[in-house]
C-alpha atoms as a PDB file:
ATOM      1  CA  UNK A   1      18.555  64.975 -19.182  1.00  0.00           C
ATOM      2  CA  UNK A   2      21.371  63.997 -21.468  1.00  0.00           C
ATOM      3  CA  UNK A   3      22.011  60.770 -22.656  1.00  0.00           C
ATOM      4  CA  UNK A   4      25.383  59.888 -24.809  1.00  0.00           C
ATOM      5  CA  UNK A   5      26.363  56.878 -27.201  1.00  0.00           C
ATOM      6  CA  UNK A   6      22.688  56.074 -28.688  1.00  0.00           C
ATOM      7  CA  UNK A   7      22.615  54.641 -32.527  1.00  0.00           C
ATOM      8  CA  UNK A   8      19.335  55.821 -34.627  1.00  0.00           C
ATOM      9  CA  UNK A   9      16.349  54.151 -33.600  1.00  0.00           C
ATOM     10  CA  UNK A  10      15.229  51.513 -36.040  1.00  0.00           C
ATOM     11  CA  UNK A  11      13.538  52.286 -38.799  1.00  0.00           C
ATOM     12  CA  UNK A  12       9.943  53.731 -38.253  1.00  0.00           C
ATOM     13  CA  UNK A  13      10.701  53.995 -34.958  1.00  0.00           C
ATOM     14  CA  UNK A  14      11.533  57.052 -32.254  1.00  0.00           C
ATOM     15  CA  UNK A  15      13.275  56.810 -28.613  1.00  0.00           C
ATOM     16  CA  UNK A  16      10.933  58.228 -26.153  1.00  0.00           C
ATOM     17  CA  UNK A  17      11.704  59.176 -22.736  1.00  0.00           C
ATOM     18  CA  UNK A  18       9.075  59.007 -19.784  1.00  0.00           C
ATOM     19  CA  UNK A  19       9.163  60.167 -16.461  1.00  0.00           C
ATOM     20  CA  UNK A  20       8.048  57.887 -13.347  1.00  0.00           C
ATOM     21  CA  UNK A  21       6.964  58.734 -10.389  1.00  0.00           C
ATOM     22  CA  UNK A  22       7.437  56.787  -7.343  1.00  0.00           C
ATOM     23  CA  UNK A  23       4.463  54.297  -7.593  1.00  0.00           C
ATOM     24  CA  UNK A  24       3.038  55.997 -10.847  1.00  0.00           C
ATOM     25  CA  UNK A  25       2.666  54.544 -14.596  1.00  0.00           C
ATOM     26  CA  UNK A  26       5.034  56.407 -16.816  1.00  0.00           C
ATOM     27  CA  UNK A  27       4.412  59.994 -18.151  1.00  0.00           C
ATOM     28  CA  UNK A  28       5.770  60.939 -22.072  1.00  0.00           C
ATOM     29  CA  UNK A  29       8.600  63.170 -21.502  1.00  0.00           C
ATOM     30  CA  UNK A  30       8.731  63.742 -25.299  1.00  0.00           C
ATOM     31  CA  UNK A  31      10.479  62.117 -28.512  1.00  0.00           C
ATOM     32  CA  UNK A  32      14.181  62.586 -28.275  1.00  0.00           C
ATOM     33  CA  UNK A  33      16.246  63.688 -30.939  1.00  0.00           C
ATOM     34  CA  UNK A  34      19.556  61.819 -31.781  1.00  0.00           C
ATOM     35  CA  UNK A  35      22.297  63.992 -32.963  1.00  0.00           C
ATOM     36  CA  UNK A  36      26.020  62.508 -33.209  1.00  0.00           C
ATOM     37  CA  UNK A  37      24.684  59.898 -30.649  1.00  0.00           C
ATOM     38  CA  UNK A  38      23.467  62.082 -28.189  1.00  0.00           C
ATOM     39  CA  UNK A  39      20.142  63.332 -26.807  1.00  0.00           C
ATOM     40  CA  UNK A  40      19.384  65.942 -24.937  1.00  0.00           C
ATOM     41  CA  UNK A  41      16.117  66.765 -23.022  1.00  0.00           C
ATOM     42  CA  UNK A  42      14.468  69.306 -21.011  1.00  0.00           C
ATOM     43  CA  UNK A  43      11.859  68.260 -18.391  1.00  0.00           C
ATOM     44  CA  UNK A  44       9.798  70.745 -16.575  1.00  0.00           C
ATOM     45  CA  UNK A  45       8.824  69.578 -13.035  1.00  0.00           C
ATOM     46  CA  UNK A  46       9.096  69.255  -9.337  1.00  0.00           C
ATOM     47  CA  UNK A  47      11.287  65.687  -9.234  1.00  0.00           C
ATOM     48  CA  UNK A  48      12.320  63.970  -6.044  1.00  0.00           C
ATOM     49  CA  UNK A  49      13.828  61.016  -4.755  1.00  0.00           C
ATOM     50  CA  UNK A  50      12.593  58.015  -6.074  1.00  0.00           C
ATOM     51  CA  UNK A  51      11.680  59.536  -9.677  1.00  0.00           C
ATOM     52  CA  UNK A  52      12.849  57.241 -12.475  1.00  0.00           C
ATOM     53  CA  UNK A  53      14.065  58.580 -16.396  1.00  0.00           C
ATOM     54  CA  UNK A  54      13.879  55.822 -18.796  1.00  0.00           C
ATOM     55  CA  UNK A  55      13.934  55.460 -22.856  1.00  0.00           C
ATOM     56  CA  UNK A  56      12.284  52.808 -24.549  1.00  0.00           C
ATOM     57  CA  UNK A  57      11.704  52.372 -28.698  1.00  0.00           C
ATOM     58  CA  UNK A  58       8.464  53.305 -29.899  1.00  0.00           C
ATOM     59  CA  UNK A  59       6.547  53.306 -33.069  1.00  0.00           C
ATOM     60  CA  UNK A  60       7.294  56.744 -35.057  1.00  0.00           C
ATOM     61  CA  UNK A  61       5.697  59.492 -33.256  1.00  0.00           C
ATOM     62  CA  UNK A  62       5.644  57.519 -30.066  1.00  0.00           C
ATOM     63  CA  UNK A  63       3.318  55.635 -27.996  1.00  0.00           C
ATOM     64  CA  UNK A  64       0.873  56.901 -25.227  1.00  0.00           C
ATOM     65  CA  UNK A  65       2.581  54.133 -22.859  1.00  0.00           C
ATOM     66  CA  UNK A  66       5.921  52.254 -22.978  1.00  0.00           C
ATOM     67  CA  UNK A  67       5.429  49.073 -25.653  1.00  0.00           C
ATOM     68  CA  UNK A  68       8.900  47.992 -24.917  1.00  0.00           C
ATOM     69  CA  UNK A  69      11.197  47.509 -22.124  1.00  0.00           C
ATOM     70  CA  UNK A  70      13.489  50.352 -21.248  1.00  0.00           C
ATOM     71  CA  UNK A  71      16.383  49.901 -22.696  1.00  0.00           C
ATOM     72  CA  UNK A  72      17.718  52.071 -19.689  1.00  0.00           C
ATOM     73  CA  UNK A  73      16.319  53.560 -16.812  1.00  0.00           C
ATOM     74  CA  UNK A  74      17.888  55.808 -14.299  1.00  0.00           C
ATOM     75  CA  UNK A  75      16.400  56.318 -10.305  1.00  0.00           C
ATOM     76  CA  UNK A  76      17.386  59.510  -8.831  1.00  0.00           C
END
């Protein structure tokens, strides 16, 4: 998953990705790392149609469910 144009995350804070199945809470898909504005992450798993990829700002270290709302989300 690659996402392109992000600013640093606030101070004291991380982007986190998570990984939503159809009808499911969200699952951590790990802290991404911002480098020239982009991220780029590797998720491991059988993904199908209705599986959403979102990014929402967490404390530092990131949070065992999203505190924020995504600031985007994409439905494949």
């Amino acid at each position: 998953v690659r996402f392109d144009g992000l600013e640093p995350p606030p101070a004291g804070s991380d982007y986190q990705l998570w990984a939503i199945a159809p009808g499911a809470d969200p699952a951590s898909a790990g802290i991404l790392a911002i480098e020239d504005g982009h991220a780029l992450a590797s998720v491991e798993g059988d993904f199908g149609a209705g599986w959403t990829f979102a990014i929402t700002v967490e404390p530092e270290g990131g949070s065992p469910a999203p505190t924020t709302d995504p600031l985007v989300a994409v439905t494949f």
